[in-house]
N, C-alpha and C. Protein backbone atom coordinates (compact mmCIF):
# COMPACT_ATOMS: atom_id res chain seq x y z
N UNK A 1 16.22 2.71 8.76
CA UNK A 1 15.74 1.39 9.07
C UNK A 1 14.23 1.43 8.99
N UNK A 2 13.64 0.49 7.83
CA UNK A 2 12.20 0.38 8.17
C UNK A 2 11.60 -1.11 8.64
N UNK A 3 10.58 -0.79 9.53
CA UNK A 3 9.84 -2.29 9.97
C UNK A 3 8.50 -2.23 9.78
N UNK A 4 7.79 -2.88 9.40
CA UNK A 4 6.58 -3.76 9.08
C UNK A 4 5.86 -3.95 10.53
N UNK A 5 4.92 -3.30 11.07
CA UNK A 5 4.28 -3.98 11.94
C UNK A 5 2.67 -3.89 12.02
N UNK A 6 2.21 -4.88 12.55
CA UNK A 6 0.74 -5.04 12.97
C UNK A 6 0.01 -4.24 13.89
N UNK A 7 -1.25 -3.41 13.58
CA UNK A 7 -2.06 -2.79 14.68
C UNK A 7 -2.40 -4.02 15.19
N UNK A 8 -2.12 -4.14 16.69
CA UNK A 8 -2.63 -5.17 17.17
C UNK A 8 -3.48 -5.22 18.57
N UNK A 9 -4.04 -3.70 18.98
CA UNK A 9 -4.43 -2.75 19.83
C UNK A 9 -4.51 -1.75 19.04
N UNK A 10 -6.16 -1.34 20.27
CA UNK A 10 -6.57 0.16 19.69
C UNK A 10 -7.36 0.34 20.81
N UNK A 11 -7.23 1.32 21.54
CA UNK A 11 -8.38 1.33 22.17
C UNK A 11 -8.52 2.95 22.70
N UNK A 12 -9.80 3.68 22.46
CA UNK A 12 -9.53 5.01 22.55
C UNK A 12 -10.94 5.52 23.80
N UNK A 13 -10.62 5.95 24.76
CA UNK A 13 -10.87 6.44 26.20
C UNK A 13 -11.23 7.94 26.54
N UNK A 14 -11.91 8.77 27.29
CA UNK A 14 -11.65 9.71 27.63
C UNK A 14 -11.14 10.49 28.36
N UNK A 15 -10.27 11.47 28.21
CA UNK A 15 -9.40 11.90 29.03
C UNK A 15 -9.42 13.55 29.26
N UNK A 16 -9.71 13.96 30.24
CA UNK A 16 -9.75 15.32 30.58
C UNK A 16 -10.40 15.86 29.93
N UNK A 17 -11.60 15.55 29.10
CA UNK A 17 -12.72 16.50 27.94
C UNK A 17 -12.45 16.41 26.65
N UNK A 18 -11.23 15.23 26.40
CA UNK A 18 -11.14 14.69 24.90
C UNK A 18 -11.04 13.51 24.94
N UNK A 19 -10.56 12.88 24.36
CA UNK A 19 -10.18 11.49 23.79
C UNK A 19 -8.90 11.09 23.70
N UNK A 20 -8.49 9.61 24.28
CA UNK A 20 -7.30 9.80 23.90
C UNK A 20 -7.05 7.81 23.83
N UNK A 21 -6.30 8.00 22.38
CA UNK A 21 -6.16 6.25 21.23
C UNK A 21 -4.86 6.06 21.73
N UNK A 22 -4.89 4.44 21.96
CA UNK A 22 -3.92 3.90 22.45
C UNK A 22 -3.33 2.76 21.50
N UNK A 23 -2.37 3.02 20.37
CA UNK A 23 -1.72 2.00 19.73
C UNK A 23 -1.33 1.19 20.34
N UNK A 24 -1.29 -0.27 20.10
CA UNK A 24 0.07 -1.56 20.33
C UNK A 24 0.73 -1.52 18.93
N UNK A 25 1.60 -1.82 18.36
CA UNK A 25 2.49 -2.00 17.00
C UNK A 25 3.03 -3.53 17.61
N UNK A 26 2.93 -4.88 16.39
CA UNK A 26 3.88 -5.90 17.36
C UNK A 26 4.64 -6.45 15.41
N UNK A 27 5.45 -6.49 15.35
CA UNK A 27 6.35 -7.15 14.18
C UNK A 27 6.09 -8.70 14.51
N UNK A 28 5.48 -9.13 13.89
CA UNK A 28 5.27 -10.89 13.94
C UNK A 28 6.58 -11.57 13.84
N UNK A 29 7.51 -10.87 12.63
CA UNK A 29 8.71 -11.89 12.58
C UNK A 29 9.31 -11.96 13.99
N UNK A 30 9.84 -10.53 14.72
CA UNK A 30 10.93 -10.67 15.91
C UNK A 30 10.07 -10.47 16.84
N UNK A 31 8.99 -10.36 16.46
CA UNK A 31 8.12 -10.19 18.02
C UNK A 31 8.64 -8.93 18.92
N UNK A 32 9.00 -7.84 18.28
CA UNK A 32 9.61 -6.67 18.93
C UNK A 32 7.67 -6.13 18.79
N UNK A 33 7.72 -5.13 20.38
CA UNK A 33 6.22 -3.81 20.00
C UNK A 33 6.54 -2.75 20.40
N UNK A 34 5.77 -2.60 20.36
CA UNK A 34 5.94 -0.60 20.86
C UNK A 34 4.28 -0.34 21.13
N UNK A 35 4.43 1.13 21.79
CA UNK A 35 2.57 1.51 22.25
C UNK A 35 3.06 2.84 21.98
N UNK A 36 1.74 3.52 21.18
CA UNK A 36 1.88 5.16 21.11
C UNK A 36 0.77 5.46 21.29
N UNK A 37 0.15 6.61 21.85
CA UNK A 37 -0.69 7.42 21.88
C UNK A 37 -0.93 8.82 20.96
N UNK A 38 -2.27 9.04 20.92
CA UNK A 38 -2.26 10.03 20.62
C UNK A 38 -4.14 10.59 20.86
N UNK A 39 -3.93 12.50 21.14
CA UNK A 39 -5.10 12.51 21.02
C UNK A 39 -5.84 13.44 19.79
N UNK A 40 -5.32 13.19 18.80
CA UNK A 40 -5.52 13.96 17.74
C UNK A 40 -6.46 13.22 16.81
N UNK A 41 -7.98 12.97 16.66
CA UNK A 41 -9.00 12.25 16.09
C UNK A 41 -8.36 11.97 14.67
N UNK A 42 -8.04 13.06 13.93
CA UNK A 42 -7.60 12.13 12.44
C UNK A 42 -6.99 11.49 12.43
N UNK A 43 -5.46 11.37 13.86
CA UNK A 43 -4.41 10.01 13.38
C UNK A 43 -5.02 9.14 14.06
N UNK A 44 -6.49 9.26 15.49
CA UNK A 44 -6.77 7.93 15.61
C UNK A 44 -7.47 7.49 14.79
N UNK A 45 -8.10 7.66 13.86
CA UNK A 45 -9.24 7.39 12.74
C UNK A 45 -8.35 6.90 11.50
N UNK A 46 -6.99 7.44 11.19
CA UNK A 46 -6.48 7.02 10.12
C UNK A 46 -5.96 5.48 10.58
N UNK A 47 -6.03 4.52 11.83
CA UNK A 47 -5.24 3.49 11.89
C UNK A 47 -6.41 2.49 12.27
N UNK A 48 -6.56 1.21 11.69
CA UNK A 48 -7.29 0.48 12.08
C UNK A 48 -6.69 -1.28 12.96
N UNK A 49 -7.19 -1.73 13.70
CA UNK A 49 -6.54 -2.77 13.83
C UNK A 49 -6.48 -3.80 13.07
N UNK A 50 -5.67 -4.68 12.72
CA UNK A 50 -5.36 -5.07 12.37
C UNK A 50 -4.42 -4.80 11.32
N UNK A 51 -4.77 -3.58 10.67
CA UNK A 51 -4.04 -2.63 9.67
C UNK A 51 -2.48 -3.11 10.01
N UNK A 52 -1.51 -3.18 8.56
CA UNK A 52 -0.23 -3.08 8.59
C UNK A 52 0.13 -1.45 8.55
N UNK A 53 1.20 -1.22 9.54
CA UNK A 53 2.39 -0.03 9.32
C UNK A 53 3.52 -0.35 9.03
N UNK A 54 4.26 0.84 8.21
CA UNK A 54 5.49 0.60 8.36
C UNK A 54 6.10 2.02 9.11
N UNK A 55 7.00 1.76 9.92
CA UNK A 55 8.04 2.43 10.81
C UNK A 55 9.20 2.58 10.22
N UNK A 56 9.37 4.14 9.93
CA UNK A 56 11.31 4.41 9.59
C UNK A 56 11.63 4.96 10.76
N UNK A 57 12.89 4.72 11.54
CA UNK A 57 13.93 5.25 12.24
C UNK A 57 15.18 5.71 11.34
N UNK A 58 15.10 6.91 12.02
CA UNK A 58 16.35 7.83 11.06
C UNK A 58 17.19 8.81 12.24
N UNK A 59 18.25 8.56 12.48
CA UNK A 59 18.45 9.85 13.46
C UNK A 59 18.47 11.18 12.55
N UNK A 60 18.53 12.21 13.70
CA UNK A 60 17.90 13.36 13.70
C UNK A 60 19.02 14.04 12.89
N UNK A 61 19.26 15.04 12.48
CA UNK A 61 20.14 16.27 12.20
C UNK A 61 21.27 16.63 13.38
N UNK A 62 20.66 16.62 14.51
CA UNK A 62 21.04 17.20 15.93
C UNK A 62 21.52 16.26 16.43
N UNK A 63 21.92 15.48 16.63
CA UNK A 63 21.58 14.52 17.51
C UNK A 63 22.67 15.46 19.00
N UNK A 64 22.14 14.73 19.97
CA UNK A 64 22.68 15.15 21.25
C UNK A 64 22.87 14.31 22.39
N UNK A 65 24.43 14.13 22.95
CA UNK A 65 24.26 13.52 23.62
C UNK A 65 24.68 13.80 25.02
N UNK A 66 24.10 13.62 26.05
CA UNK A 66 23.83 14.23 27.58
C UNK A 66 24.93 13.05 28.44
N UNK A 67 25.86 13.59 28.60
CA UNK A 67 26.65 12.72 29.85
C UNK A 67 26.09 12.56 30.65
N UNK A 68 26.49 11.70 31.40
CA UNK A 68 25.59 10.91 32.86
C UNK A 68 26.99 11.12 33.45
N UNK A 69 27.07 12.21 35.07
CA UNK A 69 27.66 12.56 35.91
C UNK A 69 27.52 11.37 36.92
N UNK A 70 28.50 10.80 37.77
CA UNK A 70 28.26 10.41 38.76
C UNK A 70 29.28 10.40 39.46
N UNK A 71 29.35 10.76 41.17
CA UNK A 71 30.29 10.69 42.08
C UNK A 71 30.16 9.38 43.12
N UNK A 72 31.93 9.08 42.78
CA UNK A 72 32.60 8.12 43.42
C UNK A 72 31.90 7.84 44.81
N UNK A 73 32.27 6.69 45.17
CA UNK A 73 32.04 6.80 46.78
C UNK A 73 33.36 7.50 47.33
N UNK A 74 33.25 8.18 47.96
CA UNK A 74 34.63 8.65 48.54
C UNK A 74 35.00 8.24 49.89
């Protein structure tokens, strides 16, 4: 699945003796966003706002899935 979205936030801060960039992503059509971080200077430098991305979701190779245990009231 790929989506199209807008830098629509950026804002990069200091944190513990580095830096650290704060994405918004917002898809105009469904109005779905997301926020990522990162503190690695070339991927904050490679994204500008306003800039278009596109996003693939792919599951993994692995995938895994973790039951959720829960006890009854007794």
């Amino acid at each position: 699945m790929k989506r199209t979205f807008i830098t629509n936030g950026k804002i990069t801060y200091p944190q513990n003796g580095h830096a650290l960039t704060a994405f918004t992503f917002i898809n105009q059509q469904t109005g779905d966003m997301f926020n990522i971080s990162t503190n690695d200077e070339a991927e904050a430098n490679s994204i500008d706002y306003g800039q278009e991305v596109t996003i693939e979701v792919t599951p993994t190779d692995n995938p895994k899935v973790t039951p959720i245990i829960s006890k009854g009231e007794e």
